[in-house]
C-alpha atoms as a PDB file:
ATOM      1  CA  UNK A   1       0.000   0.000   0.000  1.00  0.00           C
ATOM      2  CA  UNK A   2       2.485   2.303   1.061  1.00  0.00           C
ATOM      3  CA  UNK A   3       4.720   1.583  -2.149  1.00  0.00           C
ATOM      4  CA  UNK A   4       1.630   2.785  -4.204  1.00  0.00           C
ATOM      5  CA  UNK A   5       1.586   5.893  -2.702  1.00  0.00           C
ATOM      6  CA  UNK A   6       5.262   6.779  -2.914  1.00  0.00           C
ATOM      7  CA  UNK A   7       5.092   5.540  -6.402  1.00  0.00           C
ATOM      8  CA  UNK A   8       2.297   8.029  -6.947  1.00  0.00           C
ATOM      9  CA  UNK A   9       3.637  10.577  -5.288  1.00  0.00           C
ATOM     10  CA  UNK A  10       7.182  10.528  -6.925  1.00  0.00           C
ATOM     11  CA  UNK A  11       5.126  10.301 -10.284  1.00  0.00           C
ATOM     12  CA  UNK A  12       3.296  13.998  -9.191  1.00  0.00           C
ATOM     13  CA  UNK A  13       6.637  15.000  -8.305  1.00  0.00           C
ATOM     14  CA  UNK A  14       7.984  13.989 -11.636  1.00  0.00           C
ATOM     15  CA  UNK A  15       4.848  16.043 -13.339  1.00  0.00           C
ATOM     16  CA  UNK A  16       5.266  18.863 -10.955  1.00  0.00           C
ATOM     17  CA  UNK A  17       9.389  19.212 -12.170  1.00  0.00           C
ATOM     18  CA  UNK A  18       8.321  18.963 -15.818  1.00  0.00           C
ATOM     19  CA  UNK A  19       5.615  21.436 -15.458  1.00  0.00           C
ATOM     20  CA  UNK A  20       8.318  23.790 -13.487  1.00  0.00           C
ATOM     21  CA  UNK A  21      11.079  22.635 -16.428  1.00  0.00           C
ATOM     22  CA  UNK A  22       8.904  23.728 -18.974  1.00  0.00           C
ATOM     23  CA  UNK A  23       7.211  27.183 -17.665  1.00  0.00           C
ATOM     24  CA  UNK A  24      10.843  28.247 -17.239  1.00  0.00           C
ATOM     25  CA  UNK A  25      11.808  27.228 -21.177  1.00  0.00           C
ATOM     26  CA  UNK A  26       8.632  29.134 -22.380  1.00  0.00           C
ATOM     27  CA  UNK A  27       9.793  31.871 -20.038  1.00  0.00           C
ATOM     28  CA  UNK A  28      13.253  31.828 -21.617  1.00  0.00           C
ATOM     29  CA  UNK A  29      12.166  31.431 -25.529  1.00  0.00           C
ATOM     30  CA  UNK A  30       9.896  34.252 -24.432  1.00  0.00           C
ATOM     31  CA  UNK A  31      12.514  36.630 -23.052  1.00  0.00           C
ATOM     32  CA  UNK A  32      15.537  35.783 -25.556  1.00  0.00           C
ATOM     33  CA  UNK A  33      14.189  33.330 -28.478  1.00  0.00           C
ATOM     34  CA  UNK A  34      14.417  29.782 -28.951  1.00  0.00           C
ATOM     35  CA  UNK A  35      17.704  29.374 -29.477  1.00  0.00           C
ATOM     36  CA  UNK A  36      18.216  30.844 -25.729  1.00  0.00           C
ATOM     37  CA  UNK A  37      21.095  28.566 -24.274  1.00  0.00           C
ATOM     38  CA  UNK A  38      20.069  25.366 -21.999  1.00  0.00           C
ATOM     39  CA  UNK A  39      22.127  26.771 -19.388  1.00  0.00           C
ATOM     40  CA  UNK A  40      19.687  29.462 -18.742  1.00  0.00           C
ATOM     41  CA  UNK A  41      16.486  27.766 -18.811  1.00  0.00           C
ATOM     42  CA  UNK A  42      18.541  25.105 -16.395  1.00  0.00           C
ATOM     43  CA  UNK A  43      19.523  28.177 -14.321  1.00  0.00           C
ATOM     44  CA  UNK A  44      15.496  29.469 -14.697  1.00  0.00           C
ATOM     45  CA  UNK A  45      14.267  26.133 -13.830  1.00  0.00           C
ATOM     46  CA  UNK A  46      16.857  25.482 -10.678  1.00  0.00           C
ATOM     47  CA  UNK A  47      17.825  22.349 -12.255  1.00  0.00           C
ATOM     48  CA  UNK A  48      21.291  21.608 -14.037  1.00  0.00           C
ATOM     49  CA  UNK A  49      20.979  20.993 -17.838  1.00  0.00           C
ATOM     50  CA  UNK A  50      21.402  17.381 -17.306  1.00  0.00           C
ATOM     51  CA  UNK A  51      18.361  17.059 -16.041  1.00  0.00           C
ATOM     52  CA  UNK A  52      17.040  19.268 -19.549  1.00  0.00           C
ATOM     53  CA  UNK A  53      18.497  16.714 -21.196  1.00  0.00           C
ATOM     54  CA  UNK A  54      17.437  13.913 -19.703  1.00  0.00           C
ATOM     55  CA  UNK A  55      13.526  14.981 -20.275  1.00  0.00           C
ATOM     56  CA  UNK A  56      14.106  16.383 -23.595  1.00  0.00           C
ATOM     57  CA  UNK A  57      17.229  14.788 -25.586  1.00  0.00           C
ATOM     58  CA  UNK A  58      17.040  17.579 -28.431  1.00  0.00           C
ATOM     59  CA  UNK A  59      15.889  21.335 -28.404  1.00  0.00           C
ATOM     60  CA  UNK A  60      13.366  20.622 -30.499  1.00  0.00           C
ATOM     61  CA  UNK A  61      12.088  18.059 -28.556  1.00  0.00           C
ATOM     62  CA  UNK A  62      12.090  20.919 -25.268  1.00  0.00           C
ATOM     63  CA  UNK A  63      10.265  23.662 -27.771  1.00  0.00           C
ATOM     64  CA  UNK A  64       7.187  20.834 -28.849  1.00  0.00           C
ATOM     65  CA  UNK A  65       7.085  19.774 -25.829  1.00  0.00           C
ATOM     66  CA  UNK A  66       7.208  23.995 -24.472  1.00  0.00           C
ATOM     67  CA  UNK A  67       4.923  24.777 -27.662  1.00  0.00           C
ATOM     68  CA  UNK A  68       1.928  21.617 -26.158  1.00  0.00           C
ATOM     69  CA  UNK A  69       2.447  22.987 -22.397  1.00  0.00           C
ATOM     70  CA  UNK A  70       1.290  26.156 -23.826  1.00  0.00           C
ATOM     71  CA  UNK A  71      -1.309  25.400 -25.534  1.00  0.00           C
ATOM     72  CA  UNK A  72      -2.621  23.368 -22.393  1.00  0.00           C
ATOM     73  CA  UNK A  73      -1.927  26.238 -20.321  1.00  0.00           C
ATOM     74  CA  UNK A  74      -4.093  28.887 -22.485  1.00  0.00           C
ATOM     75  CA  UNK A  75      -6.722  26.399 -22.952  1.00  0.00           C
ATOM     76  CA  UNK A  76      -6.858  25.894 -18.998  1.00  0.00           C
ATOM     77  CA  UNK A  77      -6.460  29.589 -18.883  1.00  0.00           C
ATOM     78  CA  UNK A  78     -10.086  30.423 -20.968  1.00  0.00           C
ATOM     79  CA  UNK A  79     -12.441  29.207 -18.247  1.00  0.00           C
ATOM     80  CA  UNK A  80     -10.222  30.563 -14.760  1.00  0.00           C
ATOM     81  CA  UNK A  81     -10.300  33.861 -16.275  1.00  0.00           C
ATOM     82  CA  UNK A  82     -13.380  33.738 -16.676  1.00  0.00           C
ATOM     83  CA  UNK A  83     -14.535  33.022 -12.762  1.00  0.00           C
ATOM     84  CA  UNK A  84     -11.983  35.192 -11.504  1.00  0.00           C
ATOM     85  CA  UNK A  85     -11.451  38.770 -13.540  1.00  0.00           C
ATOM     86  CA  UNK A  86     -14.176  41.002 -12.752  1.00  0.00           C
ATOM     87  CA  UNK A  87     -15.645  41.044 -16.358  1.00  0.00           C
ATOM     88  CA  UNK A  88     -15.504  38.875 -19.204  1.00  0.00           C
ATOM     89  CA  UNK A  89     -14.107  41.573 -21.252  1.00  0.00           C
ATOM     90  CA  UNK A  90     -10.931  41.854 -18.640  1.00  0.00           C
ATOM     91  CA  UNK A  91     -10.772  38.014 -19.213  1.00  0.00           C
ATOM     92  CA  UNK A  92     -10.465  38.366 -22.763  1.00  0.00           C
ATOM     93  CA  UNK A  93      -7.876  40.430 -22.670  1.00  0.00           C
ATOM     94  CA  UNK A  94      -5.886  38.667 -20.221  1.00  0.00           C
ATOM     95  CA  UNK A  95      -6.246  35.683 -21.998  1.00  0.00           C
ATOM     96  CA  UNK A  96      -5.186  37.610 -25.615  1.00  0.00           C
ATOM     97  CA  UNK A  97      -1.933  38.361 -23.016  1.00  0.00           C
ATOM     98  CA  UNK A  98      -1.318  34.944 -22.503  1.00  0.00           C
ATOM     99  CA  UNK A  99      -1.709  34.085 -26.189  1.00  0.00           C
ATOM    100  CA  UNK A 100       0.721  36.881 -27.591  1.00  0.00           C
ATOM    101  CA  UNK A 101       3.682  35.060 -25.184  1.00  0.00           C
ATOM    102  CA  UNK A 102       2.633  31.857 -26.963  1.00  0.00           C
ATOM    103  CA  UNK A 103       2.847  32.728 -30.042  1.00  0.00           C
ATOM    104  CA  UNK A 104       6.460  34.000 -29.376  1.00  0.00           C
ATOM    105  CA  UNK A 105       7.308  30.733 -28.545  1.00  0.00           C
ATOM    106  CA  UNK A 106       5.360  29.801 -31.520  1.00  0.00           C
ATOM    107  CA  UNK A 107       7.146  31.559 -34.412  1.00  0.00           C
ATOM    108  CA  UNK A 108      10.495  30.328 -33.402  1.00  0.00           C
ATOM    109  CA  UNK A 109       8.700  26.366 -33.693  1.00  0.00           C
ATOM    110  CA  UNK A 110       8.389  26.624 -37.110  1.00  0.00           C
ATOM    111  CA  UNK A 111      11.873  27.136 -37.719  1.00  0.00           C
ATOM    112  CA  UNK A 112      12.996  24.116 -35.886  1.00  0.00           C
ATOM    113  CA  UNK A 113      10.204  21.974 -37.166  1.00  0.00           C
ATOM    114  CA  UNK A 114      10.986  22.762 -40.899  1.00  0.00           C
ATOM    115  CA  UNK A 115      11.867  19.169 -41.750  1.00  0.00           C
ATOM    116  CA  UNK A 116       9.010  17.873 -40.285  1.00  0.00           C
ATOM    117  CA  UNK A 117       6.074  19.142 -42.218  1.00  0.00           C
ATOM    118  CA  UNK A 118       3.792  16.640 -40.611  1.00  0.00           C
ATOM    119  CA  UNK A 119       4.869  16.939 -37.483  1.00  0.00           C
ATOM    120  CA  UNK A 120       4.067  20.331 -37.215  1.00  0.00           C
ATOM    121  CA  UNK A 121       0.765  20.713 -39.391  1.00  0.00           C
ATOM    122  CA  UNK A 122      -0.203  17.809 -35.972  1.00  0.00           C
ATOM    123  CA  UNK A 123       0.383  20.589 -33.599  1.00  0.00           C
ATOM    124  CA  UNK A 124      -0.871  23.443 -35.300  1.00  0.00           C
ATOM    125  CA  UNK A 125      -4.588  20.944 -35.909  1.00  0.00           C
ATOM    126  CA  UNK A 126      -4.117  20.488 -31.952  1.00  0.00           C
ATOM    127  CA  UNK A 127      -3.649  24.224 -31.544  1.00  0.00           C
ATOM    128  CA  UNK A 128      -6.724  24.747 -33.224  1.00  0.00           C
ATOM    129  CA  UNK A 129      -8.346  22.164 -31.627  1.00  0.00           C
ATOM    130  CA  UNK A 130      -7.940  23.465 -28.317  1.00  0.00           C
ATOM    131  CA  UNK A 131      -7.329  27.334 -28.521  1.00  0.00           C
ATOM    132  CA  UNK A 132     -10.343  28.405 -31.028  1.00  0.00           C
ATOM    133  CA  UNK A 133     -13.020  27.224 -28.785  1.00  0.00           C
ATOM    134  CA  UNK A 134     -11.733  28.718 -25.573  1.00  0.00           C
ATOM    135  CA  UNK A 135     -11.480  32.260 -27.501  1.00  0.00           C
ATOM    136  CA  UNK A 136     -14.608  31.844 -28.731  1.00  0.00           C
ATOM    137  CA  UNK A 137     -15.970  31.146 -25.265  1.00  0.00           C
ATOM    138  CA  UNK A 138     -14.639  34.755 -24.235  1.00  0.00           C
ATOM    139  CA  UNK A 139     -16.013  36.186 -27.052  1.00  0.00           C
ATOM    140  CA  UNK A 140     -19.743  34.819 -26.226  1.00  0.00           C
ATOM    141  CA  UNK A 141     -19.055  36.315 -22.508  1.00  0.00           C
ATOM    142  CA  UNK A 142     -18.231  39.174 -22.904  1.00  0.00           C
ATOM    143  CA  UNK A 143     -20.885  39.488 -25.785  1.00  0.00           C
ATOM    144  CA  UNK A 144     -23.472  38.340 -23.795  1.00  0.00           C
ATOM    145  CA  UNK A 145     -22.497  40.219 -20.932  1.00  0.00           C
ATOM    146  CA  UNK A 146     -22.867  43.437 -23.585  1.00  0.00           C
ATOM    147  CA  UNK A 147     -19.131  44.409 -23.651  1.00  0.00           C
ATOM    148  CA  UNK A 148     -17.677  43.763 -27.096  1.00  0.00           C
ATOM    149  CA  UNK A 149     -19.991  43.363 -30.891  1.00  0.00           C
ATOM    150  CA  UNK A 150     -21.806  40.135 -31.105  1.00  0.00           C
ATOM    151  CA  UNK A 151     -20.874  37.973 -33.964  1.00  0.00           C
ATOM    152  CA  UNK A 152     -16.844  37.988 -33.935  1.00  0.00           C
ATOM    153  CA  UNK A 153     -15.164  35.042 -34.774  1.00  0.00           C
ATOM    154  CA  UNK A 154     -12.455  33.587 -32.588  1.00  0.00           C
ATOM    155  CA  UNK A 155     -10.260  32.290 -35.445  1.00  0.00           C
ATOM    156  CA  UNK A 156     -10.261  36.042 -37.285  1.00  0.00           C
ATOM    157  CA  UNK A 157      -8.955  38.026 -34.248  1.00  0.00           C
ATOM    158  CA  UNK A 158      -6.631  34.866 -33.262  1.00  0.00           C
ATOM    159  CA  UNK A 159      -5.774  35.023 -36.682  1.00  0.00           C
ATOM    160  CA  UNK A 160      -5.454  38.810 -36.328  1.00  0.00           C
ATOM    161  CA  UNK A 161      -3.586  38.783 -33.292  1.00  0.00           C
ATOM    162  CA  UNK A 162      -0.994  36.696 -34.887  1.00  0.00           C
ATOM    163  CA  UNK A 163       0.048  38.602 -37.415  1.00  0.00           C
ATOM    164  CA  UNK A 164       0.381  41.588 -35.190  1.00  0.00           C
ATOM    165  CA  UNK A 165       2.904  39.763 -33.130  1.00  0.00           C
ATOM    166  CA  UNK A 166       4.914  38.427 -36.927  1.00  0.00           C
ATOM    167  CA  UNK A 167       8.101  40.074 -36.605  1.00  0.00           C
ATOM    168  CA  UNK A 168       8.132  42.301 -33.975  1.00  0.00           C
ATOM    169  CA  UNK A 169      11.434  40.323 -32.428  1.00  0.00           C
ATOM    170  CA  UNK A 170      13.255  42.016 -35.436  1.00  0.00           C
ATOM    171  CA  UNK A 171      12.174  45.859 -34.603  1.00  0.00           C
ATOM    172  CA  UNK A 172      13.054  46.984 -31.429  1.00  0.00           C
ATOM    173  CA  UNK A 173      10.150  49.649 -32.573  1.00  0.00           C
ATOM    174  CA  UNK A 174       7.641  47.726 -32.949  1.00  0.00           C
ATOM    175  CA  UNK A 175       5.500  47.470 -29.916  1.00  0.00           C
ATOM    176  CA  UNK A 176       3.105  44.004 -31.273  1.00  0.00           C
ATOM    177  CA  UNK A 177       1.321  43.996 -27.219  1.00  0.00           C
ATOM    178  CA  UNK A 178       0.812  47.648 -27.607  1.00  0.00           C
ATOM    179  CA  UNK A 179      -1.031  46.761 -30.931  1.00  0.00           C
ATOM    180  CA  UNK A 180      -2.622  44.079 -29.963  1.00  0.00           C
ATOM    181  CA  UNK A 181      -4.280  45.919 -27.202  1.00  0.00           C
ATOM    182  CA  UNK A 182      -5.530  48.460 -29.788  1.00  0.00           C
ATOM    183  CA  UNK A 183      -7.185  45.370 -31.402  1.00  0.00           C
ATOM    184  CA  UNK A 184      -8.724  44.122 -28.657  1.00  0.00           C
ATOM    185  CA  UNK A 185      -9.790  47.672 -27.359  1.00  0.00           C
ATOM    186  CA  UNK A 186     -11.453  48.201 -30.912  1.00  0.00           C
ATOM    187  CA  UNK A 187     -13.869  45.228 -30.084  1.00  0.00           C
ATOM    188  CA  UNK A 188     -15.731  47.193 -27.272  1.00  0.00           C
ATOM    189  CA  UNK A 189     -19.561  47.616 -27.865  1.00  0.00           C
ATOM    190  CA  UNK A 190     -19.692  51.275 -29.316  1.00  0.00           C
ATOM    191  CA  UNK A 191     -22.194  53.167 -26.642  1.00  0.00           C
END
């Protein structure tokens, strides 16, 4: 009975390192790119880079596995923000937040996924899969609740939102969250 437990329990711990592993990588890629060095998400995660390796043999086995946390994490995201911002509206657009550091991480996938065009059409179908309905969710409550237009469509401003964020690593100028919250400002209810 007791080996059960401890079995369990080192398997949660296991999860619980992984989970920790990989929100430091995303933080990384996030701050300075994929090709950020191991030795900093190791240093971000408090592990050495042994351990990196021993979870995720290549870097582009860290960024899919980075790039499905993500998606996991912004699908889990929809439905929290929801019960706990005061509006659906401020949900939204903590949730479009949440997206924009994703698709950071994102962009610098497709790079290391060129040679496996399969490979990655399978995780952009999952992050489709998963991602469209939880914005459209937001976008029905905060339409409902009368605080954006009726009628948007989750893959268009996802869509949207994307390409504001295309390139903005290469122009220090370029603000893409500053534009993206134009966007989402702009789909307020006029009053």
């Amino acid at each position: 009975m007791d080996e059960g437990r401890t079995a369990r329990s080192k398997r949660a711990d296991a999860r619980r390192n992984e989970e920790a592993l990989l929100d430091a990588a995303a933080a990384v890629f996030v701050a300075s790119g994929v090709d950020a060095p191991v030795r900093d998400i190791a240093a971000k995660a408090g592990v050495g880079t042994g351990t990196i390796y021993r979870h995720f043999p290549t870097r582009a086995d860290l960024i899919v596995a980075v790039y499905r946390h993500q998606i996991e994490a912004c699908a889990a995201a929809g439905p929290a923000l929801l019960a706990d911002c005061p509006t659906p509206y401020a949900a939204l657009g903590r949730w479009i937040n949440l997206f924009v550091d994703f698709l950071v991480t994102k962009h610098g996938l497709a790079a290391v996924l060129r040679s496996d065009d399969a490979g990655f059409e399978a995780l952009h179908a999952h992050f489709l899969d998963r991602l469209v309905p939880v914005c459209a969710g937001l976008l029905d409550a905060a339409a409902a609740a009368g605080e954006i237009r009726s009628g948007l469509d989750a893959y268009e401003l996802m869509r949207g939102v994307g390409n504001l964020c295309i390139g903005a690593d290469h122009d220090h100028r370029y603000d893409a969250r500053r534009m993206v919250e134009l966007l989402v400002a702009g789909l307020r209810r006029p009053w």
